[in-house]
Every structure is written in C-alpha cells, then in structure tokens.
PDB file of N, CA and C in Angstrom:
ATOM      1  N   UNK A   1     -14.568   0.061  -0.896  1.00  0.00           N
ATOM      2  CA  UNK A   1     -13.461   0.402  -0.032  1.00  0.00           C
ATOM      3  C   UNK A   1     -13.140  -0.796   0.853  1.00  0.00           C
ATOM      4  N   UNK A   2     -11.688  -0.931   0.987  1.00  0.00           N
ATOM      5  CA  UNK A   2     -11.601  -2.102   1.810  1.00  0.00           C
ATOM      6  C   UNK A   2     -11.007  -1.088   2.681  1.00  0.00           C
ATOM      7  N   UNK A   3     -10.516  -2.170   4.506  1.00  0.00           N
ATOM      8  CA  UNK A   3     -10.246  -1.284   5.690  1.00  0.00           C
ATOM      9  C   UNK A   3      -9.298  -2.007   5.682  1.00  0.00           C
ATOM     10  N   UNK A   4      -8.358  -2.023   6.635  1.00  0.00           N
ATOM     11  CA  UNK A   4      -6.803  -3.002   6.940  1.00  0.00           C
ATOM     12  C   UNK A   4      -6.577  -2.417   8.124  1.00  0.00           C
ATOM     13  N   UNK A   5      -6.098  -3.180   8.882  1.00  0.00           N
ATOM     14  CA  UNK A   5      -5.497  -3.045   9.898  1.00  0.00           C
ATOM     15  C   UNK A   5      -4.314  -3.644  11.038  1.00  0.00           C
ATOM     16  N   UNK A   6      -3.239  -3.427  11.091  1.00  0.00           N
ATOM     17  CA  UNK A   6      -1.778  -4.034  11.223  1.00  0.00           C
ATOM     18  C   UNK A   6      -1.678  -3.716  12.211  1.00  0.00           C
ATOM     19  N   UNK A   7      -0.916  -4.837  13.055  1.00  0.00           N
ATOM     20  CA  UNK A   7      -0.597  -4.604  14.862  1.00  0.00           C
ATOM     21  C   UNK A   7       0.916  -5.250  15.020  1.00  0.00           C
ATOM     22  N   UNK A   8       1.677  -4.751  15.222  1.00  0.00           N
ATOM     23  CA  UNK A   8       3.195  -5.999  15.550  1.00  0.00           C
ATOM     24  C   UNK A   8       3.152  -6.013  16.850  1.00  0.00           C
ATOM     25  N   UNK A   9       3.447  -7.484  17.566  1.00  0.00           N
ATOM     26  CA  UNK A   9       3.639  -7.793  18.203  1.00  0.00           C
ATOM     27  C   UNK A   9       4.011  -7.299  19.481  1.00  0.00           C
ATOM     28  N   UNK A  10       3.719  -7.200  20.632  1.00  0.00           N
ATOM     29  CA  UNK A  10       4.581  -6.593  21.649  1.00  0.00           C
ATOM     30  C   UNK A  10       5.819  -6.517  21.933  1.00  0.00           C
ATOM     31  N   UNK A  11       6.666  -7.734  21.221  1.00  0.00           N
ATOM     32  CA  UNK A  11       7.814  -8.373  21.557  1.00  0.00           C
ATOM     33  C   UNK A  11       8.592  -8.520  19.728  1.00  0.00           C
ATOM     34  N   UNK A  12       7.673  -7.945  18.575  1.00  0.00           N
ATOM     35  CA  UNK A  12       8.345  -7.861  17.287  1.00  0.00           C
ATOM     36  C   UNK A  12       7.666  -6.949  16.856  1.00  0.00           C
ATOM     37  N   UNK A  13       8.870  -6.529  15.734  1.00  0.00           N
ATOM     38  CA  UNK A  13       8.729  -5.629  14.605  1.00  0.00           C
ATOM     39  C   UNK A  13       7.967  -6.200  13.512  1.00  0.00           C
ATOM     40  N   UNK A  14       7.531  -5.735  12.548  1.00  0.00           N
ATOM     41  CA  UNK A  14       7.034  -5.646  11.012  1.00  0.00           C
ATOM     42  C   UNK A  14       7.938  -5.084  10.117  1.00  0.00           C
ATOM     43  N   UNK A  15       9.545  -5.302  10.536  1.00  0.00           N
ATOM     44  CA  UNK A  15      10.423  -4.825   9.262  1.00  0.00           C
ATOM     45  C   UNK A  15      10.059  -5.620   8.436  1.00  0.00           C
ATOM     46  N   UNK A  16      10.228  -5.175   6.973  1.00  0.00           N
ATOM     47  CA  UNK A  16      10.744  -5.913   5.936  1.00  0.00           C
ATOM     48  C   UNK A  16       8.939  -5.806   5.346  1.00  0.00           C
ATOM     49  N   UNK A  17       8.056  -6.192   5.987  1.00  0.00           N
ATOM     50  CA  UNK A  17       6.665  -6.658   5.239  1.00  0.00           C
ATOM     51  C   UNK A  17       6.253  -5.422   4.894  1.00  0.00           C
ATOM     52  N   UNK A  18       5.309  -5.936   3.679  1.00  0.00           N
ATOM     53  CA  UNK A  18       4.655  -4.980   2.847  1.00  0.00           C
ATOM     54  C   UNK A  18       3.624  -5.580   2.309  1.00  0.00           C
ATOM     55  N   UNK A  19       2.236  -4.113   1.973  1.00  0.00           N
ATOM     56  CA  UNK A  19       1.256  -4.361   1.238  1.00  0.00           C
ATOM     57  C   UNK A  19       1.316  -4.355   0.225  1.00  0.00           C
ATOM     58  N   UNK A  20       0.596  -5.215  -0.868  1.00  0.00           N
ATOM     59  CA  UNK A  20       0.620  -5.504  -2.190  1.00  0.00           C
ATOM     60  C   UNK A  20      -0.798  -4.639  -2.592  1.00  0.00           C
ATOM     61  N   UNK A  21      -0.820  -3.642  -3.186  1.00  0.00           N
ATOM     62  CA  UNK A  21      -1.725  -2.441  -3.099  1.00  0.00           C
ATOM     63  C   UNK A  21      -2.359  -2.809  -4.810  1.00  0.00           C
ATOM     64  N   UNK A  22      -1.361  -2.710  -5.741  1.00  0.00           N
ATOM     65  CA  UNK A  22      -2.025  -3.100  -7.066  1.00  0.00           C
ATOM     66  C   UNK A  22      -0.819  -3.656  -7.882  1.00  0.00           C
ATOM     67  N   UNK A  23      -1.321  -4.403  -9.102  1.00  0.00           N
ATOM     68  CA  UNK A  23       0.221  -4.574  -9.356  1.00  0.00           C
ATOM     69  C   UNK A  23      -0.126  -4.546 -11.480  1.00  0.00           C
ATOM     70  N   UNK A  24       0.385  -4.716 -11.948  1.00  0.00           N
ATOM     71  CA  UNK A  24       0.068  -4.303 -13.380  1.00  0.00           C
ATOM     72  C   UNK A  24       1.269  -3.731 -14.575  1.00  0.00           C
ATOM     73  N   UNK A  25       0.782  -3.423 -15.875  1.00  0.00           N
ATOM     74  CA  UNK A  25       2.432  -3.075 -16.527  1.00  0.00           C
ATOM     75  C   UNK A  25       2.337  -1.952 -15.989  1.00  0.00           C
ATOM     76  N   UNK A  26       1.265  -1.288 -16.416  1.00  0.00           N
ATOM     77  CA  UNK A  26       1.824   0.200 -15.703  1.00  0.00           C
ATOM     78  C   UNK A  26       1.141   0.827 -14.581  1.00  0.00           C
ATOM     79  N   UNK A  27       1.562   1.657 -14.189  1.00  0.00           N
ATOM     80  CA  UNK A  27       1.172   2.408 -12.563  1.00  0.00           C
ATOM     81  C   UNK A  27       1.632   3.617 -12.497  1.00  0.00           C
ATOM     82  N   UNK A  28       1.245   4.812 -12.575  1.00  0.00           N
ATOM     83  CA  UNK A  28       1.278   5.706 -12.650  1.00  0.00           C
ATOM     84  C   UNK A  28       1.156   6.304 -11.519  1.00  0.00           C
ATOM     85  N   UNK A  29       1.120   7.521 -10.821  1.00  0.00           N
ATOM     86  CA  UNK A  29       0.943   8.633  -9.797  1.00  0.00           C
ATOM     87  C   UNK A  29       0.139   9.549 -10.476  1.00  0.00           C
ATOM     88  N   UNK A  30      -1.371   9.720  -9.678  1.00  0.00           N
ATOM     89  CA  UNK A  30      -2.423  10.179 -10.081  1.00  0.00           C
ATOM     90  C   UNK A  30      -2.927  11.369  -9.638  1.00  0.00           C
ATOM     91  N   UNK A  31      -2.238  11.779  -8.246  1.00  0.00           N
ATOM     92  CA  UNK A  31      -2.380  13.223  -7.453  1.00  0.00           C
ATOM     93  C   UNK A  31      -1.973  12.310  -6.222  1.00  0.00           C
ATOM     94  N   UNK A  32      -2.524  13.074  -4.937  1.00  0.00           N
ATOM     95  CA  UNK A  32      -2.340  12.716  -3.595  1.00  0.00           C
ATOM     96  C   UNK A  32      -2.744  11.189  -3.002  1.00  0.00           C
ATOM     97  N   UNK A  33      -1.976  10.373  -2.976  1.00  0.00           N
ATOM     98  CA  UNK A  33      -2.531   9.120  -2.484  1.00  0.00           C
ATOM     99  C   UNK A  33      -3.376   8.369  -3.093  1.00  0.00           C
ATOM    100  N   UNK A  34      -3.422   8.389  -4.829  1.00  0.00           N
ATOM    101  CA  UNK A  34      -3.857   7.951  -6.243  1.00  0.00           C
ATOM    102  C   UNK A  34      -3.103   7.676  -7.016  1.00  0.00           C
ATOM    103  N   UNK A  35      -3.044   6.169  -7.911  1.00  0.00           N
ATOM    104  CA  UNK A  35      -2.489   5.768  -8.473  1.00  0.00           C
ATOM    105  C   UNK A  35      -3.289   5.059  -9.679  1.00  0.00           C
ATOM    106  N   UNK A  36      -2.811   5.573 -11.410  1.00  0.00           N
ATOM    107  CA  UNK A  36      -3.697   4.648 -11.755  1.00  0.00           C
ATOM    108  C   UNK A  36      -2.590   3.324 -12.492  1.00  0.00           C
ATOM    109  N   UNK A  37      -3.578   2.382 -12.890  1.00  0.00           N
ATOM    110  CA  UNK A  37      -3.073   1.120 -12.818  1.00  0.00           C
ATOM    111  C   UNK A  37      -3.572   0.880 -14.514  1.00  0.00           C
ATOM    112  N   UNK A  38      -2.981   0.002 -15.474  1.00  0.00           N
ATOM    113  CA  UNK A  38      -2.922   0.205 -16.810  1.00  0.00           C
ATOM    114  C   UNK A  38      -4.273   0.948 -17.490  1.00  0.00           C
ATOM    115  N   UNK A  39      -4.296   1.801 -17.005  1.00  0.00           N
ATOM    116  CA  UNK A  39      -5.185   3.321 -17.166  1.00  0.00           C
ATOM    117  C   UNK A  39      -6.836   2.857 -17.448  1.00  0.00           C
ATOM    118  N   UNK A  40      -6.763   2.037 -16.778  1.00  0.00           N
ATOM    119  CA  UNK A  40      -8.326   1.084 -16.752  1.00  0.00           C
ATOM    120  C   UNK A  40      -8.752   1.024 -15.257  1.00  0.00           C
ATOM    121  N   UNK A  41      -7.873   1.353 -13.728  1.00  0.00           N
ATOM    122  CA  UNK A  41      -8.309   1.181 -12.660  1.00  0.00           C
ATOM    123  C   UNK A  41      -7.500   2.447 -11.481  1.00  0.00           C
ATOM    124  N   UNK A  42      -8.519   3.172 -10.703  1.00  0.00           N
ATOM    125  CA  UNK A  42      -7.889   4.104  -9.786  1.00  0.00           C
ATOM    126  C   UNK A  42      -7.763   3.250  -8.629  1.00  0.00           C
ATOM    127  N   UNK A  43      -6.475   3.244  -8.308  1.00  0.00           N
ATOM    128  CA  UNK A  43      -6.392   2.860  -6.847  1.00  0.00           C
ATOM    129  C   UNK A  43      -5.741   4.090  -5.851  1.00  0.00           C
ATOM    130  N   UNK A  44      -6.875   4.571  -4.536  1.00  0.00           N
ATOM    131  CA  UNK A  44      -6.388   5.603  -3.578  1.00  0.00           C
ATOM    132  C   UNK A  44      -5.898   4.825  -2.550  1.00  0.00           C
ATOM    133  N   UNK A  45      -4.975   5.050  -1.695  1.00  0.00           N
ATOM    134  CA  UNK A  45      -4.400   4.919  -0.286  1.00  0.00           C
ATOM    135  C   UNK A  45      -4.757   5.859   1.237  1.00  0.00           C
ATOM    136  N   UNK A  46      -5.192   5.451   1.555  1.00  0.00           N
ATOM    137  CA  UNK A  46      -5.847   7.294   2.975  1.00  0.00           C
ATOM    138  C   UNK A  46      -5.700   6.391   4.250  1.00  0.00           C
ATOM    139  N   UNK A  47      -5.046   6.606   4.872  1.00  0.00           N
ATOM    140  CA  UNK A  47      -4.341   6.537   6.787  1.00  0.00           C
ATOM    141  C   UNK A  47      -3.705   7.902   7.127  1.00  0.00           C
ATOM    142  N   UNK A  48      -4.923   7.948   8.457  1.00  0.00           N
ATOM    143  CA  UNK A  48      -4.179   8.966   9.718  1.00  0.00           C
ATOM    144  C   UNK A  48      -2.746   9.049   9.439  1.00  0.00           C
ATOM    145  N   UNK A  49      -2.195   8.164   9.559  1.00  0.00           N
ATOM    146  CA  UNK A  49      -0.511   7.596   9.168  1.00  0.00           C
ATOM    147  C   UNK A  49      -0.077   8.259   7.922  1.00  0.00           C
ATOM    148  N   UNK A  50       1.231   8.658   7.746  1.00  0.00           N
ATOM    149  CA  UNK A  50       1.780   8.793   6.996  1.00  0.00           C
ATOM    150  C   UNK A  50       2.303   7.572   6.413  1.00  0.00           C
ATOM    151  N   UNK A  51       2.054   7.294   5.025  1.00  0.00           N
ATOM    152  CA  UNK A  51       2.131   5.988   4.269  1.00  0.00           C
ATOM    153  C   UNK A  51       3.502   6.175   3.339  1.00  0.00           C
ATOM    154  N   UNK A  52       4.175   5.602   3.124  1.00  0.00           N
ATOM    155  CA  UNK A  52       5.190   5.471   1.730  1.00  0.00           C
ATOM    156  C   UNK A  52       5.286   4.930   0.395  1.00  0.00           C
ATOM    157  N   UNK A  53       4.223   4.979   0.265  1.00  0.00           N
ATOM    158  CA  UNK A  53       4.119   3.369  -1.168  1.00  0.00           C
ATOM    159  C   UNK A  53       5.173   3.660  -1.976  1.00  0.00           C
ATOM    160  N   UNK A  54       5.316   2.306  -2.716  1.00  0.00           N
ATOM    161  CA  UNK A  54       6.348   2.258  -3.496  1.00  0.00           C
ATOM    162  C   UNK A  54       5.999   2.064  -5.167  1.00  0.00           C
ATOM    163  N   UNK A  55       6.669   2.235  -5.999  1.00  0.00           N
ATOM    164  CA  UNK A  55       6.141   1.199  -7.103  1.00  0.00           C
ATOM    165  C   UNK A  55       7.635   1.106  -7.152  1.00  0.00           C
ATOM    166  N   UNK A  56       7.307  -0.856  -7.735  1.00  0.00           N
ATOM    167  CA  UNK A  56       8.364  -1.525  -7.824  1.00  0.00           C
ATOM    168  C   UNK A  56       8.183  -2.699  -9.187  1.00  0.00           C
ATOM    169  N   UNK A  57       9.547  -3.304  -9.764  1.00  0.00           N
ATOM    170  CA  UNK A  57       9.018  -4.228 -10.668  1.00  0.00           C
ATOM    171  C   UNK A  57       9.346  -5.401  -9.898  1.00  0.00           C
ATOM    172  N   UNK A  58       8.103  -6.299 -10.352  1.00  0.00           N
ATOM    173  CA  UNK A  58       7.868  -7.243  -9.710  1.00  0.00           C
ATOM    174  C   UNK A  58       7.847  -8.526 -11.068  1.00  0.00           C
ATOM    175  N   UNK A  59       7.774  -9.332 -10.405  1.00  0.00           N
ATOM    176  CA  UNK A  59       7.791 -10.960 -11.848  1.00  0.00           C
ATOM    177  C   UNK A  59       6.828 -10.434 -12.909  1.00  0.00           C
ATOM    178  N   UNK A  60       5.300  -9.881 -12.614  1.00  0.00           N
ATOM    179  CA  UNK A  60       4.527 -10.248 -13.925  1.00  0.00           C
ATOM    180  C   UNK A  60       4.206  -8.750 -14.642  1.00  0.00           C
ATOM    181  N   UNK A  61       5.403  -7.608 -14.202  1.00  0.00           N
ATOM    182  CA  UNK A  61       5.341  -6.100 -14.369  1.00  0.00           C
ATOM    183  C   UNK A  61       5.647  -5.148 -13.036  1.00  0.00           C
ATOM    184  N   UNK A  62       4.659  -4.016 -13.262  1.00  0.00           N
ATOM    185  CA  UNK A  62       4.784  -2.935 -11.796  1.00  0.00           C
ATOM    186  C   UNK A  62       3.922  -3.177 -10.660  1.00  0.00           C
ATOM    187  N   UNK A  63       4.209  -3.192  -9.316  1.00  0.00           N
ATOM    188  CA  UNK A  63       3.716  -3.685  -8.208  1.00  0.00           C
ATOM    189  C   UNK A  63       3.661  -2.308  -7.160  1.00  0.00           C
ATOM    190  N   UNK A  64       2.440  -1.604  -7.280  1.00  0.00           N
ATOM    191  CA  UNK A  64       2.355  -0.899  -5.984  1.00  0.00           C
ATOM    192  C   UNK A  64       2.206  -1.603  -4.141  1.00  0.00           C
ATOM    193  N   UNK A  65       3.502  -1.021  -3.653  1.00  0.00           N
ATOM    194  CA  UNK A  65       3.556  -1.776  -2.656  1.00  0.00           C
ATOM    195  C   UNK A  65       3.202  -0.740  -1.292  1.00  0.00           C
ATOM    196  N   UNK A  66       3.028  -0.907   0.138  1.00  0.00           N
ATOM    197  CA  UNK A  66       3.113   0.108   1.260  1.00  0.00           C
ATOM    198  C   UNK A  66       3.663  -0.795   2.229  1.00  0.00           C
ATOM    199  N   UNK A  67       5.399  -0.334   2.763  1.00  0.00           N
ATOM    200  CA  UNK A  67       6.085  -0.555   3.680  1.00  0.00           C
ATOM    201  C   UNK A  67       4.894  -0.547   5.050  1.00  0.00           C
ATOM    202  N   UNK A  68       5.252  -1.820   5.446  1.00  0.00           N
ATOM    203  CA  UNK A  68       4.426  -2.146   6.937  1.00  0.00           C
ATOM    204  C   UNK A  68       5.961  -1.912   7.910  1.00  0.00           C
ATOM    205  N   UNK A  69       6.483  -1.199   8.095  1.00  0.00           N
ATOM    206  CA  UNK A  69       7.413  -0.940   9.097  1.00  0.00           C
ATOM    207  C   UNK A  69       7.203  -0.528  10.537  1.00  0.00           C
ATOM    208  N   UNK A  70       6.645  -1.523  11.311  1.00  0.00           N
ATOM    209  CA  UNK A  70       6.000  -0.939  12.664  1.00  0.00           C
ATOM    210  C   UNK A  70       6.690  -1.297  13.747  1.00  0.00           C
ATOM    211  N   UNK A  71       7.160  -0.473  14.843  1.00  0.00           N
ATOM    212  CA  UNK A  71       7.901  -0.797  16.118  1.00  0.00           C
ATOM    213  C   UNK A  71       6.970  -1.424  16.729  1.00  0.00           C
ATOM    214  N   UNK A  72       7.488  -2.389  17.604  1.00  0.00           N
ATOM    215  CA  UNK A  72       6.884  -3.613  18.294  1.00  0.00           C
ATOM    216  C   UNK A  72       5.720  -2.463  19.264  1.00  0.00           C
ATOM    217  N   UNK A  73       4.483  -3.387  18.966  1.00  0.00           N
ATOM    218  CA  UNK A  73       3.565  -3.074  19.840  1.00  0.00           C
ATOM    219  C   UNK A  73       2.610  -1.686  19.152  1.00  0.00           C
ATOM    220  N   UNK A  74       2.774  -1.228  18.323  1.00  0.00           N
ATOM    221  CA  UNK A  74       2.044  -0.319  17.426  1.00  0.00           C
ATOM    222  C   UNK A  74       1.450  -0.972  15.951  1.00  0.00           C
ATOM    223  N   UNK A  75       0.408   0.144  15.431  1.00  0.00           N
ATOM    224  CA  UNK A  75      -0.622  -0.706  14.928  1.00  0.00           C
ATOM    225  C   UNK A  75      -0.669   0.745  13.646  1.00  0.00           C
ATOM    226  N   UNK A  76      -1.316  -0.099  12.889  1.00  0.00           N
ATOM    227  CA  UNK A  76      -1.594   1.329  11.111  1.00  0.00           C
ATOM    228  C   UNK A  76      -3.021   0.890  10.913  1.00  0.00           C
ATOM    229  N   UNK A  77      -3.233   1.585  10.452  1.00  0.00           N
ATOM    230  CA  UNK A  77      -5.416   1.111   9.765  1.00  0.00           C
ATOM    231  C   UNK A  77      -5.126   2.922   8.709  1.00  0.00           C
ATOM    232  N   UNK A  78      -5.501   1.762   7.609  1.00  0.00           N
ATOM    233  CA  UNK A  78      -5.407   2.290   6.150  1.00  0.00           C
ATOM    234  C   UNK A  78      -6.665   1.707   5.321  1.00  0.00           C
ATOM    235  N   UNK A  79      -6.759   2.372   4.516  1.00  0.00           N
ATOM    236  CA  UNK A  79      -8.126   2.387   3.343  1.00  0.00           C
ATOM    237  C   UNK A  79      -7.403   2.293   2.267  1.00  0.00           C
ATOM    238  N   UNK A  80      -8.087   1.276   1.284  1.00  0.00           N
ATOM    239  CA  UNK A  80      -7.900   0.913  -0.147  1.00  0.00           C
ATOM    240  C   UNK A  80      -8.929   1.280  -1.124  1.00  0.00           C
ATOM    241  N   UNK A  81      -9.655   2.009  -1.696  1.00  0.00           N
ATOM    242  CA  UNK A  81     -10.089   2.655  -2.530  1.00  0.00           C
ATOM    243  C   UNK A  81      -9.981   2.057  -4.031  1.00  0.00           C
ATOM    244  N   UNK A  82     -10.818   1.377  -4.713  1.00  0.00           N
ATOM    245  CA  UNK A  82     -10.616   0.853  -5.962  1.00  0.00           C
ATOM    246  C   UNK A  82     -12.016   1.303  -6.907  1.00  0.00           C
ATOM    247  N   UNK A  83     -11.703   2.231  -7.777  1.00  0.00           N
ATOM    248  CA  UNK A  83     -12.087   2.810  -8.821  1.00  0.00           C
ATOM    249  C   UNK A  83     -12.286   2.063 -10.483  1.00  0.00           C
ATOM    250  N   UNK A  84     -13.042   1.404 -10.706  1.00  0.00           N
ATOM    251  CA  UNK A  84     -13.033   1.109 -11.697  1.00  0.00           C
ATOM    252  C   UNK A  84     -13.320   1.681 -12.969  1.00  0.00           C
TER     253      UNK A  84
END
C-alpha cells in the first residue's frame, strides 16, 4: 500500500493536476474503488474524500487518473492498493 498526501497552497489551487493511478491497454472497473489493469494487476483507491478517477486514453493506451482539484489551503490523503 502506498499513502499520498496533497496540500494546495494557502494562496493556490490544484486545478487542472492529477494522479497517474495505473495506466495500461486495458482498465476495467472492478467493484467499489477497484480497477483491474490488463487483467494481470488490481489496483484499489480508499480516501475519507470522495475521489473521481477517471480512465482516459493516454500516448501508450488507458491511463487511470484521480482529479487533484483542491481549494487553496485544503489537503486529500488517499491509499493506493496494488494487487498483483
């Protein structure tokens, strides 16, 4: 399990940035906050926070991503979960 933890600035936002969560040809939706990745790796997502991930195509295939969208001066702490 890895931990993360994001703070913006007092004086800025975190529009626009995002986590690069897994990326691969395929990516699937696995149940609640599980994703598997070319059906060889589970990746979970779990924050207090309500999270949004995305999957998106990216240059080398599909890219699970999670919008870092934080109003200045607030902070996210999220868990990465990797299942092999």
């Amino acid at each position: 399990m890895r931990r993360f933890s994001v703070r913006a600035g007092e004086d800025a936002t975190t529009a626009g940035l995002t986590f690069l969560a897994a990326a691969g040809g395929d990516i699937e939706p696995r149940g609640e906050g599980t994703w598997s990745v070319d059906k060889k790796v589970e990746i979970t997502l779990e924050s207090g926070n309500p999270l949004q991930p995305v999957v998106r195509e990216g240059a080398g295939g599909r890219e699970l991503v999670v919008p870092l969208d934080l109003p200045a001066g607030q902070s996210l702490e999220f868990n990465l979960r990797i299942k092999w």
